[in-house]
Structure formats: C-alpha cells, structure tokens
PDB file of N, CA and C in Angstrom:
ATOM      1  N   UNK A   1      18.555 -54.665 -95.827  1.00  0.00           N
ATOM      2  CA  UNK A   1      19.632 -54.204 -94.993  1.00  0.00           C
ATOM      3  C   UNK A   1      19.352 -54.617 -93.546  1.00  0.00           C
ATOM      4  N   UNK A   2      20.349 -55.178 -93.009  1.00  0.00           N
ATOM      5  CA  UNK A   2      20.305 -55.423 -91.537  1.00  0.00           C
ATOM      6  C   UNK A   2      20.950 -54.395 -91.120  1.00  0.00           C
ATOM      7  N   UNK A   3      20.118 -54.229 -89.735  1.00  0.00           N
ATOM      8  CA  UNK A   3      20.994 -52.648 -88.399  1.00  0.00           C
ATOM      9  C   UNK A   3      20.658 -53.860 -87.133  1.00  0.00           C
ATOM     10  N   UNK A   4      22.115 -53.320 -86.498  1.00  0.00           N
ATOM     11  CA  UNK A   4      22.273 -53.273 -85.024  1.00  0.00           C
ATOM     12  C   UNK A   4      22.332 -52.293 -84.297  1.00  0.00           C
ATOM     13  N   UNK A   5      21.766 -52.445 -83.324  1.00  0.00           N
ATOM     14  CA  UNK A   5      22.163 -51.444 -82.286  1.00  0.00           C
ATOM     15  C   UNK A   5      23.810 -52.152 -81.523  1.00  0.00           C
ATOM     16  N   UNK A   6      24.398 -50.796 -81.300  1.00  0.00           N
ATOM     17  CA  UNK A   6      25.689 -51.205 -80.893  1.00  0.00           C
ATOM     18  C   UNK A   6      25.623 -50.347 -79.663  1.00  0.00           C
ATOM     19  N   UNK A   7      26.164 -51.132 -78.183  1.00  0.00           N
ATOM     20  CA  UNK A   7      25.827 -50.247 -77.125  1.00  0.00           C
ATOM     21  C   UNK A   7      27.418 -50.906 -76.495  1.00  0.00           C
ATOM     22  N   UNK A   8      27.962 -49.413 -76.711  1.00  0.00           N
ATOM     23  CA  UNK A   8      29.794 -49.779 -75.772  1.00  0.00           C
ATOM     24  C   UNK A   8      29.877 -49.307 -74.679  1.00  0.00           C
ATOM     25  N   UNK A   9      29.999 -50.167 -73.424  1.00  0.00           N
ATOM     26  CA  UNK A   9      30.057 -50.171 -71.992  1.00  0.00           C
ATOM     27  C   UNK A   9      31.591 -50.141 -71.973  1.00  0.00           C
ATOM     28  N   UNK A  10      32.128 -48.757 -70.149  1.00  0.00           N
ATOM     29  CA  UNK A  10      32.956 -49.232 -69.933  1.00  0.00           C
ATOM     30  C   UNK A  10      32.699 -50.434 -68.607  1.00  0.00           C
ATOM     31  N   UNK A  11      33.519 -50.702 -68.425  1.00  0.00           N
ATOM     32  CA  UNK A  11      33.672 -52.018 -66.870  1.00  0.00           C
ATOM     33  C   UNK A  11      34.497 -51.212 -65.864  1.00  0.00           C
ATOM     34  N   UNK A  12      33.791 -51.507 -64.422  1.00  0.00           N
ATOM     35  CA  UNK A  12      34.450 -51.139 -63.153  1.00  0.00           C
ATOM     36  C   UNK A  12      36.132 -51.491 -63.501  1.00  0.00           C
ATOM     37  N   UNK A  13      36.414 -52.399 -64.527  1.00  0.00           N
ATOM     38  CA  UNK A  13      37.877 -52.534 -64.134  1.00  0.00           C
ATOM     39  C   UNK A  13      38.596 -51.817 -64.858  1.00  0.00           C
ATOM     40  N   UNK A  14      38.031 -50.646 -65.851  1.00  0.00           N
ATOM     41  CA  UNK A  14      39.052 -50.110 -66.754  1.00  0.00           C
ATOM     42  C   UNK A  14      38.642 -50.291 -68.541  1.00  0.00           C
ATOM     43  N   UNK A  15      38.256 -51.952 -68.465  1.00  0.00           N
ATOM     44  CA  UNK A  15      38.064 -52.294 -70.081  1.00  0.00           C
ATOM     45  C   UNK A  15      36.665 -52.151 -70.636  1.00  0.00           C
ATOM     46  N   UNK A  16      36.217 -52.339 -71.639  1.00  0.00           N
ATOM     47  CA  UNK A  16      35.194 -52.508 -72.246  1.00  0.00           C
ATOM     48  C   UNK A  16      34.220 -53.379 -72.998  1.00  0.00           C
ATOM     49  N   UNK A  17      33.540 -53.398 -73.402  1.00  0.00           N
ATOM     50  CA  UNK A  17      32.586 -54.223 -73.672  1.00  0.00           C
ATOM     51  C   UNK A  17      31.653 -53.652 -74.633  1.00  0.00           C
ATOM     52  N   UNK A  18      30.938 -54.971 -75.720  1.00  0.00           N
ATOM     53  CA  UNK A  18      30.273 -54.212 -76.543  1.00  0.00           C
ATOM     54  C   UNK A  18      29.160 -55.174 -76.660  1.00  0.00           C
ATOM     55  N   UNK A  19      27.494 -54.273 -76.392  1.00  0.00           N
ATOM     56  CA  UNK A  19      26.355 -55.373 -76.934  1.00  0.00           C
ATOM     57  C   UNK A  19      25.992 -55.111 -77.507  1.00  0.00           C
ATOM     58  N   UNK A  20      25.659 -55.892 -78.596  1.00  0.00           N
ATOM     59  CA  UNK A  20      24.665 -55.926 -79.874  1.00  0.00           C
ATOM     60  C   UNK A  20      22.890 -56.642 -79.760  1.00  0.00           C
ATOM     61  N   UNK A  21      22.232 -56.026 -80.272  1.00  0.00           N
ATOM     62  CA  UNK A  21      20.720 -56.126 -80.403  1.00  0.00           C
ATOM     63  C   UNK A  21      20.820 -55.756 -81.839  1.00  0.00           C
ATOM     64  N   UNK A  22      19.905 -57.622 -82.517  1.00  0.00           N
ATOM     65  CA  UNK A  22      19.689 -57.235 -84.080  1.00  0.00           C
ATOM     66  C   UNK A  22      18.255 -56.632 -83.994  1.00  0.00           C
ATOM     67  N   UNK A  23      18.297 -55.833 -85.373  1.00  0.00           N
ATOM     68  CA  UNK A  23      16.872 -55.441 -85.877  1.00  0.00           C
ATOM     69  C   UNK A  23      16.461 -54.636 -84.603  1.00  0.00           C
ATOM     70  N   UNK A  24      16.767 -53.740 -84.643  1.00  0.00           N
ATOM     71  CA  UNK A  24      15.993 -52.137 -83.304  1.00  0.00           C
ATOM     72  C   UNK A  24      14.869 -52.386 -83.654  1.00  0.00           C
ATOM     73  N   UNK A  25      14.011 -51.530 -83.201  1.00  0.00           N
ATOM     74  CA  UNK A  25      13.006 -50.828 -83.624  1.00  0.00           C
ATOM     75  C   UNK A  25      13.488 -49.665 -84.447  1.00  0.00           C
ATOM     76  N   UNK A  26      13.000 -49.671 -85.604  1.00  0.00           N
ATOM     77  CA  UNK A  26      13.237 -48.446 -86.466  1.00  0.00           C
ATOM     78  C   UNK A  26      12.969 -47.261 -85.443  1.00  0.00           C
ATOM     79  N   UNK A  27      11.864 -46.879 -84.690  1.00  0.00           N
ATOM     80  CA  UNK A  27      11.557 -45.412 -83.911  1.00  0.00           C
ATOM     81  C   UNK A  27      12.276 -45.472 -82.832  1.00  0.00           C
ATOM     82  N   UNK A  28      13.087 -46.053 -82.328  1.00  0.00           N
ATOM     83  CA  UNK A  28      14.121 -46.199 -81.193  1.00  0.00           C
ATOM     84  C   UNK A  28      14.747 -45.384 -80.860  1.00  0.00           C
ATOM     85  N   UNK A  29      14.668 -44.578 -79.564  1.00  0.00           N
ATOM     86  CA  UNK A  29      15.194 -43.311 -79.377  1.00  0.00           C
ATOM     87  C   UNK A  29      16.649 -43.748 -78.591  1.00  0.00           C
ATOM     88  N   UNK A  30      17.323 -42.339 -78.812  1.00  0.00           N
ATOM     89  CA  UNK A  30      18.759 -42.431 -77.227  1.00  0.00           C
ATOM     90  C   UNK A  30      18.010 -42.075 -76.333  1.00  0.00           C
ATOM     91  N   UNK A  31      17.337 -41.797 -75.701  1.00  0.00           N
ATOM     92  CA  UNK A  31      16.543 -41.162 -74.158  1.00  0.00           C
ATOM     93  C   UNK A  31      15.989 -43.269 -74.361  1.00  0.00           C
ATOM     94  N   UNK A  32      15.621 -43.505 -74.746  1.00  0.00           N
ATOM     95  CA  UNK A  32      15.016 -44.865 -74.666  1.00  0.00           C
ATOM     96  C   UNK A  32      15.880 -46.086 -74.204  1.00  0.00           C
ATOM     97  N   UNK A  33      17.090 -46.077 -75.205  1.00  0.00           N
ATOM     98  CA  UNK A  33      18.124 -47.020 -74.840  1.00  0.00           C
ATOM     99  C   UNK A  33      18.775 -46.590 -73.329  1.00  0.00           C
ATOM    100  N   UNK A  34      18.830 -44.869 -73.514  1.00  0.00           N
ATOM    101  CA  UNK A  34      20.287 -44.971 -72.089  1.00  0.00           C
ATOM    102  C   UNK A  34      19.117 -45.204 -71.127  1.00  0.00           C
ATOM    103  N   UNK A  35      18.013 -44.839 -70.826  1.00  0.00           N
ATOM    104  CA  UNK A  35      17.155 -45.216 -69.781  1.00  0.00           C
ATOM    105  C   UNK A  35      16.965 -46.733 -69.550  1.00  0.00           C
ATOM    106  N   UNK A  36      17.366 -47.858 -70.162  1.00  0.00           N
ATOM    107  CA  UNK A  36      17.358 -49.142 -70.024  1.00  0.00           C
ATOM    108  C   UNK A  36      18.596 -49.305 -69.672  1.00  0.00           C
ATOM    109  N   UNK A  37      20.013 -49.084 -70.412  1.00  0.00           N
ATOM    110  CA  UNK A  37      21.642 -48.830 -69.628  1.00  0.00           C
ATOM    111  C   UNK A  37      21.470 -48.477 -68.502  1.00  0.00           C
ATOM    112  N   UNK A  38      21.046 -47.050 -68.164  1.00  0.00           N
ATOM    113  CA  UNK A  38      21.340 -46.595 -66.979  1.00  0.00           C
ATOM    114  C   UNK A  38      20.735 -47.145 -65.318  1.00  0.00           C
ATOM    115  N   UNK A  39      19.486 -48.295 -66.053  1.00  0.00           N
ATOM    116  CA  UNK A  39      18.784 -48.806 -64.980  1.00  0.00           C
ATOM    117  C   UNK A  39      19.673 -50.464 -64.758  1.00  0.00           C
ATOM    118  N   UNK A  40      20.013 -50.982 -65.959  1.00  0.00           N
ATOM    119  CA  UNK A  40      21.276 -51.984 -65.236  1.00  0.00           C
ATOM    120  C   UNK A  40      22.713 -51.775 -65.135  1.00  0.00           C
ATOM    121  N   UNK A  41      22.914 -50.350 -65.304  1.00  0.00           N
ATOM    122  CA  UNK A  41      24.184 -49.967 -64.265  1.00  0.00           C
ATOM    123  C   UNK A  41      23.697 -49.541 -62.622  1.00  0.00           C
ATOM    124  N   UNK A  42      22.821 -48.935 -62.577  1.00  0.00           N
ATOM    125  CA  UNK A  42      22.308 -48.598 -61.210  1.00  0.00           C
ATOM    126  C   UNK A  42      22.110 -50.023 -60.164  1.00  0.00           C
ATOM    127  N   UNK A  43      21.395 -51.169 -60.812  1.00  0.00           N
ATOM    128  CA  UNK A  43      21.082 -51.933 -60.356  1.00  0.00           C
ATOM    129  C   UNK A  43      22.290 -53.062 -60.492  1.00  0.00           C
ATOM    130  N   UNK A  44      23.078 -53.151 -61.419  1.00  0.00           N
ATOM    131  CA  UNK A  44      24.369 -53.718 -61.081  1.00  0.00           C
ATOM    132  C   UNK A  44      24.073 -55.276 -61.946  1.00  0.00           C
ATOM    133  N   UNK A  45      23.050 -54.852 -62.734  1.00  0.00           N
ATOM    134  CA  UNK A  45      22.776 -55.861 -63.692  1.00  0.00           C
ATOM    135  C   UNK A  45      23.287 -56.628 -64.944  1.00  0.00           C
ATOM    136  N   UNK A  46      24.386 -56.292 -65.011  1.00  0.00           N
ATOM    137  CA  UNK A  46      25.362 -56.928 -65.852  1.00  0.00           C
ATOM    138  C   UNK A  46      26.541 -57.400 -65.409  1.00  0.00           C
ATOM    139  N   UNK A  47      27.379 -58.642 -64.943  1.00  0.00           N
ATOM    140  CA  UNK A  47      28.695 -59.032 -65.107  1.00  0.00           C
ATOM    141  C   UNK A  47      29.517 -59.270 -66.632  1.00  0.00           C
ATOM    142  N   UNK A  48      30.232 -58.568 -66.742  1.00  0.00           N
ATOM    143  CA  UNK A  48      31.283 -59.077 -67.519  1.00  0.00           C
ATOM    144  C   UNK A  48      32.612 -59.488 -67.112  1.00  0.00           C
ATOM    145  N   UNK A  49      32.981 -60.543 -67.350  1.00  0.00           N
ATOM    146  CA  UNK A  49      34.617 -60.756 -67.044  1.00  0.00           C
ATOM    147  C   UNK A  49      34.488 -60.855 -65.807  1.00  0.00           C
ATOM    148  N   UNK A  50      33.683 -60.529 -64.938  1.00  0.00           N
ATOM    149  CA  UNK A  50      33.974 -60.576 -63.181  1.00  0.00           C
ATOM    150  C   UNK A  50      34.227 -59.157 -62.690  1.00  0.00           C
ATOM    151  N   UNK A  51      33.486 -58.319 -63.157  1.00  0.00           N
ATOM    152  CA  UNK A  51      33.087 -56.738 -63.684  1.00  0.00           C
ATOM    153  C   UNK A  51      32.218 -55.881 -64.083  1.00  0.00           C
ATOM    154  N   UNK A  52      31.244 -55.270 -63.233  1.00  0.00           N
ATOM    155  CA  UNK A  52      30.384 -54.668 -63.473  1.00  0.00           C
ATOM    156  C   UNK A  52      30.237 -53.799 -64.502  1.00  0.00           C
ATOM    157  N   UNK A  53      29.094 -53.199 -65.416  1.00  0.00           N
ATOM    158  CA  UNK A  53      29.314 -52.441 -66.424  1.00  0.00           C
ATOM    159  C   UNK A  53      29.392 -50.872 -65.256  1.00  0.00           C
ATOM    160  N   UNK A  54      29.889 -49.820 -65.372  1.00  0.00           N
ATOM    161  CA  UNK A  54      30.338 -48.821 -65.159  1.00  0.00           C
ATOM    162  C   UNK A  54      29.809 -47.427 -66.101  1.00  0.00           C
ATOM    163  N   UNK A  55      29.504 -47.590 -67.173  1.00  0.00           N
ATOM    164  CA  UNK A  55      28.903 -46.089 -67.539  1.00  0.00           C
ATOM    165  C   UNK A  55      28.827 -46.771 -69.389  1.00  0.00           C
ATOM    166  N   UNK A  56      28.246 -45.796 -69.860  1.00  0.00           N
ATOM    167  CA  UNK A  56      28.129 -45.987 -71.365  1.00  0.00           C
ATOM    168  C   UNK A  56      28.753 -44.846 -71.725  1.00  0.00           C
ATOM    169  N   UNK A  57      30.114 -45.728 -73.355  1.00  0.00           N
ATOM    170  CA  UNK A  57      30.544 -45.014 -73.552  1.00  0.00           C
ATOM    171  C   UNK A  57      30.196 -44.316 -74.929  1.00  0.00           C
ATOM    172  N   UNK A  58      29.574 -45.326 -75.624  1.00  0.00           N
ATOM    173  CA  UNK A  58      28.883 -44.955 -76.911  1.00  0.00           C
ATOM    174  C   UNK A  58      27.658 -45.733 -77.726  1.00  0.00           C
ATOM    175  N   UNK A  59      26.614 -44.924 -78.251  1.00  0.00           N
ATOM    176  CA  UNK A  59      25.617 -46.260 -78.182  1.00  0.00           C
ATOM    177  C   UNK A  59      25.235 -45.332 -79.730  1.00  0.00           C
ATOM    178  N   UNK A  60      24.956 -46.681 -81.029  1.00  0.00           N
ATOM    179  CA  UNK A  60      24.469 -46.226 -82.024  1.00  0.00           C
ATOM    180  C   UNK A  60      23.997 -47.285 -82.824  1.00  0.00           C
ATOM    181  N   UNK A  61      23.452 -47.385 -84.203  1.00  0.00           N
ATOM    182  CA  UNK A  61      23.007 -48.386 -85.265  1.00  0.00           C
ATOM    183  C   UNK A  61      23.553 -48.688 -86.043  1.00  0.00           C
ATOM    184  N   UNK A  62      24.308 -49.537 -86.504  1.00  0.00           N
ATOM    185  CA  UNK A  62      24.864 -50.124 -87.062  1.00  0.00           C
ATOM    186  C   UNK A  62      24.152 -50.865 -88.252  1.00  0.00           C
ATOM    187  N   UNK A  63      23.917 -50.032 -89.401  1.00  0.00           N
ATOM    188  CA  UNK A  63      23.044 -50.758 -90.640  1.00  0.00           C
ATOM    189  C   UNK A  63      24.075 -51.334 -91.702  1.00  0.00           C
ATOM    190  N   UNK A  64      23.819 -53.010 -91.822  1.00  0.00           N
ATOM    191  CA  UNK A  64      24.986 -53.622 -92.881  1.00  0.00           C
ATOM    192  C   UNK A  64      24.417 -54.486 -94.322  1.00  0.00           C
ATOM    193  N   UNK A  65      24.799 -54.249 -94.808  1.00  0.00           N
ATOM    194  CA  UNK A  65      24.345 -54.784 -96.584  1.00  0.00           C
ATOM    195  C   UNK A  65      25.128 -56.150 -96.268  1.00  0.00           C
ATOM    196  N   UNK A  66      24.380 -57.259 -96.851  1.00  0.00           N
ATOM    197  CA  UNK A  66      25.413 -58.800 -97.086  1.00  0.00           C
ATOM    198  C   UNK A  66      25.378 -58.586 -99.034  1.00  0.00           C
ATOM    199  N   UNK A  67      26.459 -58.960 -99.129  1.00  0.00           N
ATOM    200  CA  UNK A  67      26.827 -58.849-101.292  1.00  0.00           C
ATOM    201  C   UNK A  67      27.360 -60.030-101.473  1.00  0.00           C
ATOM    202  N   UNK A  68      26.380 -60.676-102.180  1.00  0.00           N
ATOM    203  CA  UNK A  68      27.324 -61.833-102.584  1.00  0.00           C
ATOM    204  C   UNK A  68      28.397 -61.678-102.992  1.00  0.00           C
ATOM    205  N   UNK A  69      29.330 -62.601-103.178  1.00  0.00           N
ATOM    206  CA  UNK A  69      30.523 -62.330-103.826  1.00  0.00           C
ATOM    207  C   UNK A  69      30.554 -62.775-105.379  1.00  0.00           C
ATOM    208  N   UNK A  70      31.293 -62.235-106.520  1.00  0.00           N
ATOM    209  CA  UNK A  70      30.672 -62.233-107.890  1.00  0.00           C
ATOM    210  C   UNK A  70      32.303 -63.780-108.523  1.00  0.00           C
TER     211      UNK A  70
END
C-alpha cells in the first residue's frame, strides 16, 4: 500500500492548493507537519500562482492500493 501525506493550503488570494509527500514516515505526527507549514507561512516560503500560502486548511494520509485490472 502506498500513503501520502496530503497538506491543503489556503492562498493570500482566496484559492487553494494541495501538496503531496509520498511515503511519510509511518510515526509522523500533526504537531510535526503543522510546525514545518507554519514555519513557511511565517517566513513566506511558498509562491503559488503569484500567492503566498496563507494558513492550513487540512492536512492528512492518504493510503492507496494499485489492483490490477482483471
């Protein structure tokens, strides 16, 4: 099974944005991730679109099965 981490930013302009990181660390905390978010929103470390990220709106793992097809 593959997991992502799924981390949904809003943007200074209103819209949103979504990053993905394959394969977490299985022991990967939320105090861990938003403390890495919250240090490149402070610092203004992300452009999107011509748009700063602005706050996090939802952050989780995303674990997906591939099935062949029969």
């Amino acid at each position: 099974m593959k997991s992502m981490l799924k981390m949904i930013l809003s943007l200074e302009n209103g819209k949103s944005t979504t990053l993905s990181l394959a394969n977490p660390r299985p022991d990967l905390t939320e105090a861990e991730v938003m403390e890495a978010l919250d240090e490149i929103i402070t610092k203004k470390a992300l452009l999107v679109g011509g748009s700063f990220v602005a706050a996090v709106k939802r952050i989780y793992i995303q674990d997906v099965d591939d099935k062949a097809l029969a």
